[in-house]
PDB file of N, CA and C in Angstrom:
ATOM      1  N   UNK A   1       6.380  -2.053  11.938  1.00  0.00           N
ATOM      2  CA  UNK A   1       5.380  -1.273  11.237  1.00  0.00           C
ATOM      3  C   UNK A   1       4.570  -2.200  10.327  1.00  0.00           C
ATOM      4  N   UNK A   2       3.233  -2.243  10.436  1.00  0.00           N
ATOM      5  CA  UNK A   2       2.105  -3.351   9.380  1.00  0.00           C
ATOM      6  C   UNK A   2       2.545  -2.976   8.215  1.00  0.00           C
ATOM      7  N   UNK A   3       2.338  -3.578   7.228  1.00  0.00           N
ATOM      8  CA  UNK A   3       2.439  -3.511   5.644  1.00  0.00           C
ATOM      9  C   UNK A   3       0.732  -2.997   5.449  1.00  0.00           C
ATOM     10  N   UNK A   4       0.920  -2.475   4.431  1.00  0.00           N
ATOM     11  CA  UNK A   4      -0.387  -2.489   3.477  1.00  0.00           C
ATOM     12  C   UNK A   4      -0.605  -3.961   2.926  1.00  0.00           C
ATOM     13  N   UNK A   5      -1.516  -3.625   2.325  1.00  0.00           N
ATOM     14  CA  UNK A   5      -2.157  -5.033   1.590  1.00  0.00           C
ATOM     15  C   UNK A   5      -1.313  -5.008   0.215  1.00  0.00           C
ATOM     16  N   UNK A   6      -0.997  -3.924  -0.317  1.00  0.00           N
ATOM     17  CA  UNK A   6      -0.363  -4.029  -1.642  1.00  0.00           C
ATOM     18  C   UNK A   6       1.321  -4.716  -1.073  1.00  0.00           C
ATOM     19  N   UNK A   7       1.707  -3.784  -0.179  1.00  0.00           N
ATOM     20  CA  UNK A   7       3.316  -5.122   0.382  1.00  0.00           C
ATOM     21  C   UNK A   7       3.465  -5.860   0.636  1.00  0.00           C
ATOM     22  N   UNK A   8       1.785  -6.561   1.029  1.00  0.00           N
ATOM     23  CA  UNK A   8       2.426  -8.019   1.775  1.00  0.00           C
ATOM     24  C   UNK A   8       1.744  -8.703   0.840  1.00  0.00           C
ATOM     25  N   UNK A   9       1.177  -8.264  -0.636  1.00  0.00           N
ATOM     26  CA  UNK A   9       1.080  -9.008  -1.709  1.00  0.00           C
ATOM     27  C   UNK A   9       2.275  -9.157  -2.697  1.00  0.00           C
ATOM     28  N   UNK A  10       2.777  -8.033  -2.590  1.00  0.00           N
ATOM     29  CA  UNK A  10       3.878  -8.077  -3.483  1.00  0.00           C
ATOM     30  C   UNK A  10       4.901  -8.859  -2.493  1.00  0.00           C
ATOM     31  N   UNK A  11       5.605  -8.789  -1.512  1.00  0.00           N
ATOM     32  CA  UNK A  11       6.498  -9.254  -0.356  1.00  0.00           C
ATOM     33  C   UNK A  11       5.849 -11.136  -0.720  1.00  0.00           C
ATOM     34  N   UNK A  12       4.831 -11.576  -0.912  1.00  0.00           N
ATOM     35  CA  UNK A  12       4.137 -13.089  -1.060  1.00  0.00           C
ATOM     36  C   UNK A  12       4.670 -13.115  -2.464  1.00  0.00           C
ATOM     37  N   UNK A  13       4.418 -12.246  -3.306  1.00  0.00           N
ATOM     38  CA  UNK A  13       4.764 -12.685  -4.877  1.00  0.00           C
ATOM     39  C   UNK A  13       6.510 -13.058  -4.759  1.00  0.00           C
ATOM     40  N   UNK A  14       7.275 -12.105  -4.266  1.00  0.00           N
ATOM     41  CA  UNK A  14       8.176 -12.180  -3.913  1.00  0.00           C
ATOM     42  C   UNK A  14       8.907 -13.213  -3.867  1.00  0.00           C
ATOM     43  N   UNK A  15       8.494 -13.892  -2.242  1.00  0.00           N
ATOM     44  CA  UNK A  15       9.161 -14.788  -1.325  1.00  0.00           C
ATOM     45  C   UNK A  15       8.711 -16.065  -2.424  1.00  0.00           C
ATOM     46  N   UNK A  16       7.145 -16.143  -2.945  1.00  0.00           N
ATOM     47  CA  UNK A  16       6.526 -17.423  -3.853  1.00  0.00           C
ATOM     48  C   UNK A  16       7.843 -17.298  -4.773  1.00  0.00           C
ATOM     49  N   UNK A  17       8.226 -16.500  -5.422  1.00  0.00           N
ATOM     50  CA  UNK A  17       9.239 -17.029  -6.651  1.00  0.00           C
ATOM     51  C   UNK A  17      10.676 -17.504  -5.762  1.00  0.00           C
ATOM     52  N   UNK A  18      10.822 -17.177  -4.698  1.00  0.00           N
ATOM     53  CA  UNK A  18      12.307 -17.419  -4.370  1.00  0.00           C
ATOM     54  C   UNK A  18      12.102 -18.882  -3.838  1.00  0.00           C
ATOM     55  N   UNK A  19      10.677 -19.571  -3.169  1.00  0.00           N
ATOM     56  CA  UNK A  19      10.331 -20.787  -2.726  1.00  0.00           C
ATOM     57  C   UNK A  19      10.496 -21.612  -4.297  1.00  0.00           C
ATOM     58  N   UNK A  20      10.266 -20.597  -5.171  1.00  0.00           N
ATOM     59  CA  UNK A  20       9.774 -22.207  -6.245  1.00  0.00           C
ATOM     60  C   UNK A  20      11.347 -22.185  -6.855  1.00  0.00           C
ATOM     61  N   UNK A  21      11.901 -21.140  -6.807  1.00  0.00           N
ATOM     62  CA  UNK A  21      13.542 -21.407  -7.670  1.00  0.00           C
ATOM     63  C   UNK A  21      14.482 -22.670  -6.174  1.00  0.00           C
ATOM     64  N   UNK A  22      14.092 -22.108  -5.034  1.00  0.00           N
ATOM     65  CA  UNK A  22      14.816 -23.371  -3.962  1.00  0.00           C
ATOM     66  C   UNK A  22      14.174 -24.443  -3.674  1.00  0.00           C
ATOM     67  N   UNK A  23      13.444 -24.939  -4.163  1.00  0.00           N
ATOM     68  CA  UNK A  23      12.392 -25.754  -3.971  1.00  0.00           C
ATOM     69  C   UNK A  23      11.249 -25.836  -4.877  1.00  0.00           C
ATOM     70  N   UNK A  24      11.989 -26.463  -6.121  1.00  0.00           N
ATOM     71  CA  UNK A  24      11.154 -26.578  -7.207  1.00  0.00           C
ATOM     72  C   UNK A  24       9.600 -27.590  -7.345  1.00  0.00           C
ATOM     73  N   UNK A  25      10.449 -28.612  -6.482  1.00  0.00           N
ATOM     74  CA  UNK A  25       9.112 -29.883  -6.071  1.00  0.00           C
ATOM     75  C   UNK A  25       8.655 -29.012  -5.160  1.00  0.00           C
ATOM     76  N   UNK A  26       7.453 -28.794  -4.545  1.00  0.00           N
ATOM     77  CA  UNK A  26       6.724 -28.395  -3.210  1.00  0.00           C
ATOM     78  C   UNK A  26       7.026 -29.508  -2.445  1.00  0.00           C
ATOM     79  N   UNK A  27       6.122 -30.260  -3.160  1.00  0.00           N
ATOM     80  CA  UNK A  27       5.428 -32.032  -2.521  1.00  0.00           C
ATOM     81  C   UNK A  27       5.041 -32.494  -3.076  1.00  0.00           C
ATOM     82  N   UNK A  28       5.173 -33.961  -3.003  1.00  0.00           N
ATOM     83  CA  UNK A  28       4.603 -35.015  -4.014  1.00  0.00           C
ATOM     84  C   UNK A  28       3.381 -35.465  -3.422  1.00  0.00           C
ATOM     85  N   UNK A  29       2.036 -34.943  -2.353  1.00  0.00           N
ATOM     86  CA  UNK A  29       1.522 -35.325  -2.436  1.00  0.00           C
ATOM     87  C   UNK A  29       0.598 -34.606  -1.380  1.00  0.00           C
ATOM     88  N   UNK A  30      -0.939 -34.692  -0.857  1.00  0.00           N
ATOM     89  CA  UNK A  30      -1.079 -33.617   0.331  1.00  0.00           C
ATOM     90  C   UNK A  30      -0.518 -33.825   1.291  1.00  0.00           C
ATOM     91  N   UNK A  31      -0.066 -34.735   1.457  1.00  0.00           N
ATOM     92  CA  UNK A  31       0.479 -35.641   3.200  1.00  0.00           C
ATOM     93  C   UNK A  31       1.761 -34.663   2.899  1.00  0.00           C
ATOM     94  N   UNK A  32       2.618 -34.451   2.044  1.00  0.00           N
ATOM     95  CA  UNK A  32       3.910 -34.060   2.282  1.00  0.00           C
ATOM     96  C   UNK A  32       3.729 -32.415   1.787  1.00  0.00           C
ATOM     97  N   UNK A  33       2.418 -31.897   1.637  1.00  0.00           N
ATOM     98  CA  UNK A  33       2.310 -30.605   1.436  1.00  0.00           C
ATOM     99  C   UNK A  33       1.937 -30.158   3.189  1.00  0.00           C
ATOM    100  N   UNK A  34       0.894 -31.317   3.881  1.00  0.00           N
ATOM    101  CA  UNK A  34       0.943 -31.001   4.707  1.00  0.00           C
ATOM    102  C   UNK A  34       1.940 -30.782   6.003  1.00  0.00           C
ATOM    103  N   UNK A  35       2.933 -31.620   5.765  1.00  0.00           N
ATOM    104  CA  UNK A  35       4.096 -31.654   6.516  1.00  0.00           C
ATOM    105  C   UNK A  35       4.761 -30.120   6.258  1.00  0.00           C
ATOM    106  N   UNK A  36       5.313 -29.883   5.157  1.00  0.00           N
ATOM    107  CA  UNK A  36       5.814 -28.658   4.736  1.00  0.00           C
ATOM    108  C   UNK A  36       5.446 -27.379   4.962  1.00  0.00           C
ATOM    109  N   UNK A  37       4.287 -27.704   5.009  1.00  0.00           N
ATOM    110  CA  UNK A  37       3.362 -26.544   5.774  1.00  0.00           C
ATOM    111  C   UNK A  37       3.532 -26.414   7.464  1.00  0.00           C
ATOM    112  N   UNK A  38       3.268 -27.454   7.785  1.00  0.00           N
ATOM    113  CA  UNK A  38       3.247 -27.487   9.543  1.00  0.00           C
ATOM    114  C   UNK A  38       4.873 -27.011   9.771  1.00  0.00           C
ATOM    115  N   UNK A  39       5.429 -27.936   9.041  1.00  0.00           N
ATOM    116  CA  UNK A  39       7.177 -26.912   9.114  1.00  0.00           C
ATOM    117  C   UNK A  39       7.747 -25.851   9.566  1.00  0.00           C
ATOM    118  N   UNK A  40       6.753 -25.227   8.505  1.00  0.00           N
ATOM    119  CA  UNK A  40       6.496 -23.411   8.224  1.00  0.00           C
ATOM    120  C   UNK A  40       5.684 -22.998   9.266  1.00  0.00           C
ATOM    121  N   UNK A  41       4.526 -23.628  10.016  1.00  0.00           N
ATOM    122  CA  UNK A  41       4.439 -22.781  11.289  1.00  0.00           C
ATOM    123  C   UNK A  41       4.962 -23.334  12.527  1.00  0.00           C
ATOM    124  N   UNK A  42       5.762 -24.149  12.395  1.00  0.00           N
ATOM    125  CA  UNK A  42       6.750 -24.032  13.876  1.00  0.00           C
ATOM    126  C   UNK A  42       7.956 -23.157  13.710  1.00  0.00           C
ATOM    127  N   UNK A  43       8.245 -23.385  12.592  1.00  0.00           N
ATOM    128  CA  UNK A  43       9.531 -21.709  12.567  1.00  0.00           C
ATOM    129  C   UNK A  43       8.904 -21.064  12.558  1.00  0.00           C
ATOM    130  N   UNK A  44       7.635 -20.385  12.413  1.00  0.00           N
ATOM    131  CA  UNK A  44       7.121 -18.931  12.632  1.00  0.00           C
ATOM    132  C   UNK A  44       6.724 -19.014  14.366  1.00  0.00           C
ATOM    133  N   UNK A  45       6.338 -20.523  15.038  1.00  0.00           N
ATOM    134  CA  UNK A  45       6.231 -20.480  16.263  1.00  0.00           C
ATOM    135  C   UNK A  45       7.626 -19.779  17.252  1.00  0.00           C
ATOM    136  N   UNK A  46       8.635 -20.809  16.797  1.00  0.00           N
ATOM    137  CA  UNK A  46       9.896 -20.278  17.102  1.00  0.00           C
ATOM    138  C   UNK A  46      10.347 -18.781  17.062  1.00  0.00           C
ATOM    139  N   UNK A  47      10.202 -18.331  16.066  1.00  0.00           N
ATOM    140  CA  UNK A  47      10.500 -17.108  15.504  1.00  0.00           C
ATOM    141  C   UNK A  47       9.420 -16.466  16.252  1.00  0.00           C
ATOM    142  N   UNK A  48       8.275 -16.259  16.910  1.00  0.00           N
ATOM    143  CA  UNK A  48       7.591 -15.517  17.690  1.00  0.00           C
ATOM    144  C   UNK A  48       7.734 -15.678  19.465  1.00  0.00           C
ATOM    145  N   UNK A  49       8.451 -16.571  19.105  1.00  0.00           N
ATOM    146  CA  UNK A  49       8.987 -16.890  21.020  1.00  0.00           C
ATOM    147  C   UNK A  49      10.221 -16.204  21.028  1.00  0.00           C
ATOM    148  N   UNK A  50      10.681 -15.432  20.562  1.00  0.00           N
ATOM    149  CA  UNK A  50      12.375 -14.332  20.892  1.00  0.00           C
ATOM    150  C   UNK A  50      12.873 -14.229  19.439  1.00  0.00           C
ATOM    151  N   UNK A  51      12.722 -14.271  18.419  1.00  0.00           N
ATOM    152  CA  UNK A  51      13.258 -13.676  17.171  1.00  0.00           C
ATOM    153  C   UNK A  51      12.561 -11.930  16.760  1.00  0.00           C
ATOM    154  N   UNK A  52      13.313 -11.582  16.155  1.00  0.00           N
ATOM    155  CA  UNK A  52      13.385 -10.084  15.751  1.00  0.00           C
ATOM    156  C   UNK A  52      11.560 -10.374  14.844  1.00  0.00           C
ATOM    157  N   UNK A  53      11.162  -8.966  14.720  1.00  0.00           N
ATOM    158  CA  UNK A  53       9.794  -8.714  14.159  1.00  0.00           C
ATOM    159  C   UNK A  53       9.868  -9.047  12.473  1.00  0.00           C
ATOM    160  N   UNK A  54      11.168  -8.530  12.057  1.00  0.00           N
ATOM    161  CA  UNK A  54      11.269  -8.775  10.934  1.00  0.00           C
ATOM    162  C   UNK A  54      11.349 -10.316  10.790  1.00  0.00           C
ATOM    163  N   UNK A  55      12.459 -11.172  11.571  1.00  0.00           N
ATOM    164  CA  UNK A  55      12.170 -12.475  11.058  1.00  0.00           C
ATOM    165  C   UNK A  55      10.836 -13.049  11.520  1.00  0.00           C
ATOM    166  N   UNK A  56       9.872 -12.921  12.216  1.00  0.00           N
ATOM    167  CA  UNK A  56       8.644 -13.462  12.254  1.00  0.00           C
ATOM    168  C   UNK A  56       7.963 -13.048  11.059  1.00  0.00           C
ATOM    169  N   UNK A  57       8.083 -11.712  10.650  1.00  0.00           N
ATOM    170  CA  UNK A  57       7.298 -11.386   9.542  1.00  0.00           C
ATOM    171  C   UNK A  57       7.932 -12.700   8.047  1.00  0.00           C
ATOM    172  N   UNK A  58       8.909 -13.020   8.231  1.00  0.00           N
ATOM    173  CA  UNK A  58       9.538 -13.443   6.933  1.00  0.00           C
ATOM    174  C   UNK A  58       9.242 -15.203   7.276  1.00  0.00           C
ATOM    175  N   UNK A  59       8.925 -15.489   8.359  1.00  0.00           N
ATOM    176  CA  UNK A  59       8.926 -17.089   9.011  1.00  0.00           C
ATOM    177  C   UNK A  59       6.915 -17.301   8.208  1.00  0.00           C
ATOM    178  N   UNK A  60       6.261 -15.341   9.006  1.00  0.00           N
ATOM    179  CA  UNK A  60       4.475 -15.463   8.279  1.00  0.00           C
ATOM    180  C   UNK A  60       4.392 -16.089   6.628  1.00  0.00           C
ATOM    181  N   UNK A  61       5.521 -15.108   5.853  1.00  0.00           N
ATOM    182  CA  UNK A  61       5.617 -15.063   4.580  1.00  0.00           C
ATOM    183  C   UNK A  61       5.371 -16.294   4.313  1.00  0.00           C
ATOM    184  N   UNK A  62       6.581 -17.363   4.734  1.00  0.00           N
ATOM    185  CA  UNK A  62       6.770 -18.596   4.301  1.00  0.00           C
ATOM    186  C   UNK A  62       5.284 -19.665   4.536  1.00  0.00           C
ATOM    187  N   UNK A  63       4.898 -19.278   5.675  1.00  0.00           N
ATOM    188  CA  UNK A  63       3.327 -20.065   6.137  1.00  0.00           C
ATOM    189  C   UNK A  63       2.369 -20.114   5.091  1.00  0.00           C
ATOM    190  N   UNK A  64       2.440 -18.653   4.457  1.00  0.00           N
ATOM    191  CA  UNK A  64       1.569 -17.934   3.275  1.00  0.00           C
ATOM    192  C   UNK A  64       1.603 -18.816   2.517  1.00  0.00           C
ATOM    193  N   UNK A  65       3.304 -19.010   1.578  1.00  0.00           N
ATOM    194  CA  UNK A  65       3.729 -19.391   0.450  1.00  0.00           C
ATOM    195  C   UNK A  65       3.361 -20.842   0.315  1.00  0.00           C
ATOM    196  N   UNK A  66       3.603 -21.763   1.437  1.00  0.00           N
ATOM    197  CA  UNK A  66       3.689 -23.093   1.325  1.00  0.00           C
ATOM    198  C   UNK A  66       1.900 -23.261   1.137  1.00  0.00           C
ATOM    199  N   UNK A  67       1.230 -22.710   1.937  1.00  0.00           N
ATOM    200  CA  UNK A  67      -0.347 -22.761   1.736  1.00  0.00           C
ATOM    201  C   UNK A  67      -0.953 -22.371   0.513  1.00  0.00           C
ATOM    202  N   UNK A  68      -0.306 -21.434  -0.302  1.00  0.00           N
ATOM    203  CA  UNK A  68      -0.364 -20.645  -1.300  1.00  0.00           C
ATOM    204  C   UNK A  68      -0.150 -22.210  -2.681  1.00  0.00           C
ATOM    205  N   UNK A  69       0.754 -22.147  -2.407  1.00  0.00           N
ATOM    206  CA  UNK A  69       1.271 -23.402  -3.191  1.00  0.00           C
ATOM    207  C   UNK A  69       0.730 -24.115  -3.239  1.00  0.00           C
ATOM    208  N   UNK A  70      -0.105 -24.995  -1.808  1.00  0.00           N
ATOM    209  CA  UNK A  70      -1.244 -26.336  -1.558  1.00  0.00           C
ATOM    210  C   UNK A  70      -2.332 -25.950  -2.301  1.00  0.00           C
ATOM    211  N   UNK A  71      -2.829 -24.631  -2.118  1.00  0.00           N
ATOM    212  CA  UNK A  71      -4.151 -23.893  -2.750  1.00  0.00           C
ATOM    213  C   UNK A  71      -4.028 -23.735  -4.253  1.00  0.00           C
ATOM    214  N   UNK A  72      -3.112 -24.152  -4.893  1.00  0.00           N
ATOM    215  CA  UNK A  72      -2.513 -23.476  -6.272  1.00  0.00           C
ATOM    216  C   UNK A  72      -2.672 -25.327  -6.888  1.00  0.00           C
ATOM    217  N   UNK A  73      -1.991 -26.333  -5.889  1.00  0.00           N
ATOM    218  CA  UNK A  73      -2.236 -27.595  -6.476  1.00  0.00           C
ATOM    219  C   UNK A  73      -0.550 -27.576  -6.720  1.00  0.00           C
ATOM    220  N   UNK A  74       0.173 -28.008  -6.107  1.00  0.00           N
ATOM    221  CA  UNK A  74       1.464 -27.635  -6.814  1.00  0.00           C
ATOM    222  C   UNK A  74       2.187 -28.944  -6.062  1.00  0.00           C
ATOM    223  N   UNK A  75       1.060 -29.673  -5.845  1.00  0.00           N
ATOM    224  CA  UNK A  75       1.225 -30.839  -4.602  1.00  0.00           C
ATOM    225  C   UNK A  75       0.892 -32.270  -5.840  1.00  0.00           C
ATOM    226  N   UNK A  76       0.089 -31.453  -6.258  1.00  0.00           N
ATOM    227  CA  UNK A  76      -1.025 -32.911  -7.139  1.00  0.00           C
ATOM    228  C   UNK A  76      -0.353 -32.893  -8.825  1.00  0.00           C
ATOM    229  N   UNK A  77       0.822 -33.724  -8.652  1.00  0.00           N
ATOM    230  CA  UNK A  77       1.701 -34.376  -9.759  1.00  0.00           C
ATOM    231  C   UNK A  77       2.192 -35.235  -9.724  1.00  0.00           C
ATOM    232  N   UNK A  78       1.788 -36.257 -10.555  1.00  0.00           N
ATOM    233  CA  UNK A  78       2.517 -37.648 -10.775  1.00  0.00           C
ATOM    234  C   UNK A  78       3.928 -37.314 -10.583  1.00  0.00           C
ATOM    235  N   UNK A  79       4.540 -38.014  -9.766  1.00  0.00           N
ATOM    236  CA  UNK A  79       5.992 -38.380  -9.733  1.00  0.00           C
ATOM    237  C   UNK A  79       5.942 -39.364 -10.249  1.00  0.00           C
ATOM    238  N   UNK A  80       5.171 -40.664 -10.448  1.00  0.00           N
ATOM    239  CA  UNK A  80       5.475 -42.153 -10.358  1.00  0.00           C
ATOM    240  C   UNK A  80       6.871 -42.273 -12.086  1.00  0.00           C
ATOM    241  N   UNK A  81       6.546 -41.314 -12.752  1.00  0.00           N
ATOM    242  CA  UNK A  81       7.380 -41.701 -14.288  1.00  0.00           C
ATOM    243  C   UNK A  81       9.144 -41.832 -13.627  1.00  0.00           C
ATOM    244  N   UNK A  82       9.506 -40.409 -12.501  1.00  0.00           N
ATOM    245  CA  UNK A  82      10.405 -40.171 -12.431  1.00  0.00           C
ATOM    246  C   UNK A  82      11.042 -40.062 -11.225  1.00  0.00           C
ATOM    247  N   UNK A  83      10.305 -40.979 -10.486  1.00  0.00           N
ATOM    248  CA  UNK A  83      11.211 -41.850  -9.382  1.00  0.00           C
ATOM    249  C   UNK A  83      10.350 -43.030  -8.909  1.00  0.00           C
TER     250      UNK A  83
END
């Protein structure tokens, strides 16, 4: 069944806080935002070749979040002090 626009905003607010408590760094940089991202759509590839509707929907989420995150800048932070 589709979500509304209000669930699959709230369902993104969601999944965004559970990405940043397991994965506090995103990426240290776009190259490794971009990796993280492409990540996220081969498990949603996977997950649309024989996984249940619900886990494709939750594989979309993650595609969202990691892009969400690149778009937010959550990529563009000096590491150099602390490693």
């Amino acid at each position: 069944m589709p979500m509304t626009e209000e669930q699959a905003f709230s369902a993104l607010s969601r999944r965004l806080g559970e990405a940043r408590m397991k994965h506090p760094e995103f990426a240290r940089n776009q190259w490794d935002a971009y990796v993280v991202i492409a990540d996220e759509v081969l498990e949603l590839r996977h997950a649309i070749g024989g996984e249940s509707r619900a886990r494709q929907r939750d594989e979309a989420l993650d595609v969202a979040v990691t892009a969400l995150r690149y778009v937010m800048g959550e990529h563009e932070h000096d590491y150099t002090d602390s490693h």
